[in-house]
Protein backbone atom coordinates (compact mmCIF):
# COMPACT_ATOMS: atom_id res chain seq x y z
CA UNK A 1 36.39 -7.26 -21.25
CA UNK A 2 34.80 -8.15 -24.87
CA UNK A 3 36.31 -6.29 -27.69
CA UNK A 4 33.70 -4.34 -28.73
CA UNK A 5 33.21 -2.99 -24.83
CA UNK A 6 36.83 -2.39 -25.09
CA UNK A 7 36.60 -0.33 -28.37
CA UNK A 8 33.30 1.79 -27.07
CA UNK A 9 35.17 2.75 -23.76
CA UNK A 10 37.98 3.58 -25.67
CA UNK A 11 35.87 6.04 -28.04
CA UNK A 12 33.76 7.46 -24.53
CA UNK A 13 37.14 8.08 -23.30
CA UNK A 14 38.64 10.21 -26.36
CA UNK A 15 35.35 12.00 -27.03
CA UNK A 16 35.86 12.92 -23.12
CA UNK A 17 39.36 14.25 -23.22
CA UNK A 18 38.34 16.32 -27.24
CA UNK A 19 35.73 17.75 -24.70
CA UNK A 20 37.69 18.73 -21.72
CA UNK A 21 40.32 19.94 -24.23
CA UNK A 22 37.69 22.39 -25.73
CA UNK A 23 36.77 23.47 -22.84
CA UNK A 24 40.37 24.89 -21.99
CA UNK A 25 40.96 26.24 -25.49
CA UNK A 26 37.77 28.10 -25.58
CA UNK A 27 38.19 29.48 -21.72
CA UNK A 28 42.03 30.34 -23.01
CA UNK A 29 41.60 31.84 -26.72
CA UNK A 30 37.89 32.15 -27.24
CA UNK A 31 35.71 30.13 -29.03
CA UNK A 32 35.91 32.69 -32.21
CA UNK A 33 39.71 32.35 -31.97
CA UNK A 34 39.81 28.99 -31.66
CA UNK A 35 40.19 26.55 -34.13
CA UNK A 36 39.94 22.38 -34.62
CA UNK A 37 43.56 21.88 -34.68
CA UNK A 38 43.71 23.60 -31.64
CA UNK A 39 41.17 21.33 -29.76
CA UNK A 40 42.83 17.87 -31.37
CA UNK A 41 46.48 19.19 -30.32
CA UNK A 42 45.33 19.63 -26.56
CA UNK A 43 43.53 16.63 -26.23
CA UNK A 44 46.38 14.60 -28.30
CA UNK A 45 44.35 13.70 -31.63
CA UNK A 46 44.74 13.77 -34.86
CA UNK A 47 42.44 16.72 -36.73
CA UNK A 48 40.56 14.55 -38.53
CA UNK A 49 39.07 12.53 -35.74
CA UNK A 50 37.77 15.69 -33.86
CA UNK A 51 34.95 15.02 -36.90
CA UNK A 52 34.53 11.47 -36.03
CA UNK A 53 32.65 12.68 -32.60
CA UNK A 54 31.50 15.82 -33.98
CA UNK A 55 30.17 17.88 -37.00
CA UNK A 56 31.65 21.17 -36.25
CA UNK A 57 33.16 23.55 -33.23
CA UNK A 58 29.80 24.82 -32.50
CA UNK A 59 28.68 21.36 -32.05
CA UNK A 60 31.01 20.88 -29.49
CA UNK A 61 30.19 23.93 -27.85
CA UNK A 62 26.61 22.87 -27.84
CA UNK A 63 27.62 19.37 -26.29
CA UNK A 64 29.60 21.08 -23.70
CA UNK A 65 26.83 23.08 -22.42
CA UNK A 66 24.53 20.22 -22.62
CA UNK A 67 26.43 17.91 -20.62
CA UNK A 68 27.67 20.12 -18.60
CA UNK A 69 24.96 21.38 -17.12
CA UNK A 70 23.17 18.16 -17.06
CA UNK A 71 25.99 16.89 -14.94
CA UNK A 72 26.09 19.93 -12.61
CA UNK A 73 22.06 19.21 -12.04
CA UNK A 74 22.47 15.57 -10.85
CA UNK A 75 25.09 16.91 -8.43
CA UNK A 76 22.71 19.63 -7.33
CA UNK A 77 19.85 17.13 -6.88
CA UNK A 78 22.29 14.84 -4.99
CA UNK A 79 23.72 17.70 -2.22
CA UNK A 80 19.98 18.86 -1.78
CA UNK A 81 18.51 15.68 -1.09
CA UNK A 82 18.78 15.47 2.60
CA UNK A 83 17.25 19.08 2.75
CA UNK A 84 13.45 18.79 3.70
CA UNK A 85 12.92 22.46 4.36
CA UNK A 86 12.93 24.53 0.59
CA UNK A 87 14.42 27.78 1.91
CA UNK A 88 17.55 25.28 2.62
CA UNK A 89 17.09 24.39 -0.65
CA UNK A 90 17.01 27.26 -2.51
CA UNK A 91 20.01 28.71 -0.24
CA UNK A 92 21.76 25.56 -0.93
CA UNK A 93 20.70 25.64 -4.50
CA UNK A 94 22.16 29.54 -5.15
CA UNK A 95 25.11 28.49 -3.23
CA UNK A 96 26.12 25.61 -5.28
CA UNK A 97 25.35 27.65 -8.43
CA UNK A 98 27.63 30.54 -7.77
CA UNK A 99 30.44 28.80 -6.33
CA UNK A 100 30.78 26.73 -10.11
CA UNK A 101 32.65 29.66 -10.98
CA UNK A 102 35.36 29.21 -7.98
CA UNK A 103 35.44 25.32 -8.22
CA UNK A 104 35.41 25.21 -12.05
CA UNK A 105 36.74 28.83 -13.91
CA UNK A 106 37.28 27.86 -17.62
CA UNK A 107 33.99 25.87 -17.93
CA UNK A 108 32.26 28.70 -15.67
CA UNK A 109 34.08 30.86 -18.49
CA UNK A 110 32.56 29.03 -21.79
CA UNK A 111 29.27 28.62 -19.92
CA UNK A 112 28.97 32.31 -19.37
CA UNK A 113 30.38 34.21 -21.91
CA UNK A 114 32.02 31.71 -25.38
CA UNK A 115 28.77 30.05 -25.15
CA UNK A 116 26.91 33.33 -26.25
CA UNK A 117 29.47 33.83 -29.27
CA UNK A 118 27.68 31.08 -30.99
CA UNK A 119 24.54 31.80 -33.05
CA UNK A 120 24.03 28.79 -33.56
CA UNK A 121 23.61 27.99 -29.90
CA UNK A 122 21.51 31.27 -29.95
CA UNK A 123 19.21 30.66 -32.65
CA UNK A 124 18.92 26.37 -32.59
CA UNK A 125 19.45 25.18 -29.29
CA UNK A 126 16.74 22.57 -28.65
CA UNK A 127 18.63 20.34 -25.68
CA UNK A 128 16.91 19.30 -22.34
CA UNK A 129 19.60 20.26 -19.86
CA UNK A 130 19.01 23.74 -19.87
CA UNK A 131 15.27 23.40 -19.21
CA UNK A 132 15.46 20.31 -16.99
CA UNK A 133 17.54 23.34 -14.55
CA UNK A 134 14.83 25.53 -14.88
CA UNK A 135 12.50 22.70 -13.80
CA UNK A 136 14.56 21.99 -10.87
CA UNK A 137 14.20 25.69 -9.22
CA UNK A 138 10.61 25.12 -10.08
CA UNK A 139 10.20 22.25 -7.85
CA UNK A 140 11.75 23.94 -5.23
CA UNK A 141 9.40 27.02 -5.41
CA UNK A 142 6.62 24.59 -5.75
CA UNK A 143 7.25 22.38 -2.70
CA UNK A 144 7.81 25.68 -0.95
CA UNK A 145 4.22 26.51 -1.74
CA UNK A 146 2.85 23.30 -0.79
CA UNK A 147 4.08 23.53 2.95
CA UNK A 148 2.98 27.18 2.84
CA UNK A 149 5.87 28.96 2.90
CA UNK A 150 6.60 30.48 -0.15
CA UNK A 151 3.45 32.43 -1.89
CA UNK A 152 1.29 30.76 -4.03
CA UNK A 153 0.19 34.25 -6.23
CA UNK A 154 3.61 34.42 -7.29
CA UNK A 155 4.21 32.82 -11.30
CA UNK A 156 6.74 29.86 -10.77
CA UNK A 157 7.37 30.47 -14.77
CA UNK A 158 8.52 34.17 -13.70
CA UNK A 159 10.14 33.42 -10.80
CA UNK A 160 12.64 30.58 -11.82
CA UNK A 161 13.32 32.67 -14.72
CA UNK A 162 14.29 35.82 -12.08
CA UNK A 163 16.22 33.74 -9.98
CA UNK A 164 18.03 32.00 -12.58
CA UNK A 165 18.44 35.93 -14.40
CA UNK A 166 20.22 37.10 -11.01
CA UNK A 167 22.30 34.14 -10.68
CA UNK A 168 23.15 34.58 -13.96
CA UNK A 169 24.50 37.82 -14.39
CA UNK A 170 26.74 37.35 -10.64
CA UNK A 171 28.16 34.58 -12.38
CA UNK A 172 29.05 36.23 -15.99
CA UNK A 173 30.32 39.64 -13.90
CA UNK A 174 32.67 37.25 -11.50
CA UNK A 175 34.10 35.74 -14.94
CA UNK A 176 34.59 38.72 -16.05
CA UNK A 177 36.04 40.36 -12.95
CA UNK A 178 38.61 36.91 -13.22
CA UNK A 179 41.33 39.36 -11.23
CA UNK A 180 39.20 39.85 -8.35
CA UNK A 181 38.59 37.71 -5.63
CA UNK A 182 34.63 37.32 -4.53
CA UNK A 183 32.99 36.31 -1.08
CA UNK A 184 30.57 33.33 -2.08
CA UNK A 185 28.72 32.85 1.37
CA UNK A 186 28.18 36.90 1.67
CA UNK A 187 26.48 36.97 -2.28
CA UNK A 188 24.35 33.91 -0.94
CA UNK A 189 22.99 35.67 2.09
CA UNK A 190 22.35 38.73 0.25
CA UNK A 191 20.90 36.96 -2.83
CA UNK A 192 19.21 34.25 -0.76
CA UNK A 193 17.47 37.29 1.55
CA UNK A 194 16.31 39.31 -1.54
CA UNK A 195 14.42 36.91 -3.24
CA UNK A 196 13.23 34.87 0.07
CA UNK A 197 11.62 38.29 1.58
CA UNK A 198 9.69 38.47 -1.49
CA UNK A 199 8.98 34.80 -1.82
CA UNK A 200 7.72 33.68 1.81
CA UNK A 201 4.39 34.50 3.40
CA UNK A 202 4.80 36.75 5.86
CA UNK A 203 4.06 34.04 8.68
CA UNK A 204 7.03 32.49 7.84
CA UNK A 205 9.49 34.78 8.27
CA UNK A 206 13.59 34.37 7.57
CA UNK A 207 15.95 36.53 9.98
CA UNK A 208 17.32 39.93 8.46
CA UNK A 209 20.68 40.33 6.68
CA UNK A 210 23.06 42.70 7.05
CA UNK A 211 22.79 45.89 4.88
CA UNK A 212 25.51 48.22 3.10
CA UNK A 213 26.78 45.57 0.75
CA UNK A 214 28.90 47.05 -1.37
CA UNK A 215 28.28 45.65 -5.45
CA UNK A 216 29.80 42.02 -6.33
């Protein structure tokens, strides 16, 4: 391998492990409580190169977010590609969204609750990933309408921005509620019959789910 490939895989590789290490720290301590040394002792660096990759701890926050989720998307897109029908898809779609808090619990914990401590995220945040996911319910609702299933009266703006709302807040109460244990499949049918009933036509039709859910 040429030196300078060597060298550049060698930097991708430490700016990978400063990440993953932030991503522990802030799930463990909170990203208030949390501080550079921190970060550099978990991902075994010295201080001072933490600032060779980036300006601050918010910017690492940011970068977390925005790679994170842009990684989580291309999964999505990948596990949903063999679907042709877009109720599948959008079941498939809230199913793989919820269950990042089971498969992944300190990034679902900076995702859904550190990530708001910063108002810098708040206030600047002007990355892609965020609104690429948006884009990618959106094309879901869409093809949905285009084979005449879903409604086409409905805003897709609105509605990606309800679905993503529900998912949302399921997510952030599950993080919060660490102690308790939570039935994935049962919040997909429930969620996934909600919203369907008042996205499809009535022609198309989904079955019924069962009723007296308790909350989760």
């Amino acid at each position: 391998m040429p030196k300078n490939n060597r060298l550049e895989q060698q930097r991708a590789e430490k700016r990978e492990k400063i990440l993953k290490a932030a991503v522990r720290i802030f799930a463990e301590k909170g990203f208030y409580n949390t501080r550079i040394a921190e970060i550099a002792r978990d991902a075994g660096v010295a201080d001072g190169t933490i600032y060779l990759y980036f300006k601050n701890k918010d910017d690492i926050l940011i970068t977390v977010f925005e790679e994170s989720v842009a990684d989580i998307l291309a999964s999505f897109r990948e596990k949903l590609q063999g679907l042709d029908n877009p109720v599948d898809k959008l079941k498939a779609f809230i199913r793989l969204h919820l269950n990042i808090v089971k498969s992944d619990p300190d990034l679902a914990s900076v995702l859904q609750l550190e990530l708001r401590q910063s108002n810098k995220f708040i206030k600047e945040y002007t990355g892609h990933s965020f609104t690429d996911y948006l884009f990618f319910i959106r094309e879901i609702i869409e093809e949905g309408q285009q084979k005449r299933l879903f409604r086409d009266d409905l805003q897709i703006g609105l509605i990606k921005r309800v679905l993503f709302g529900a998912l949302d807040e399921i997510s952030t109460y599950w993080v919060m509620q660490r102690d308790k244990e939570f039935d994935v499949e049962r919040n997909v049918e429930q969620v996934s019959s909600l919203f369907l009933h008042g996205l499809l036509h009535r022609h198309a039709g989904v079955p019924a789910q069962g009723t007296n859910a308790k909350e989760s």
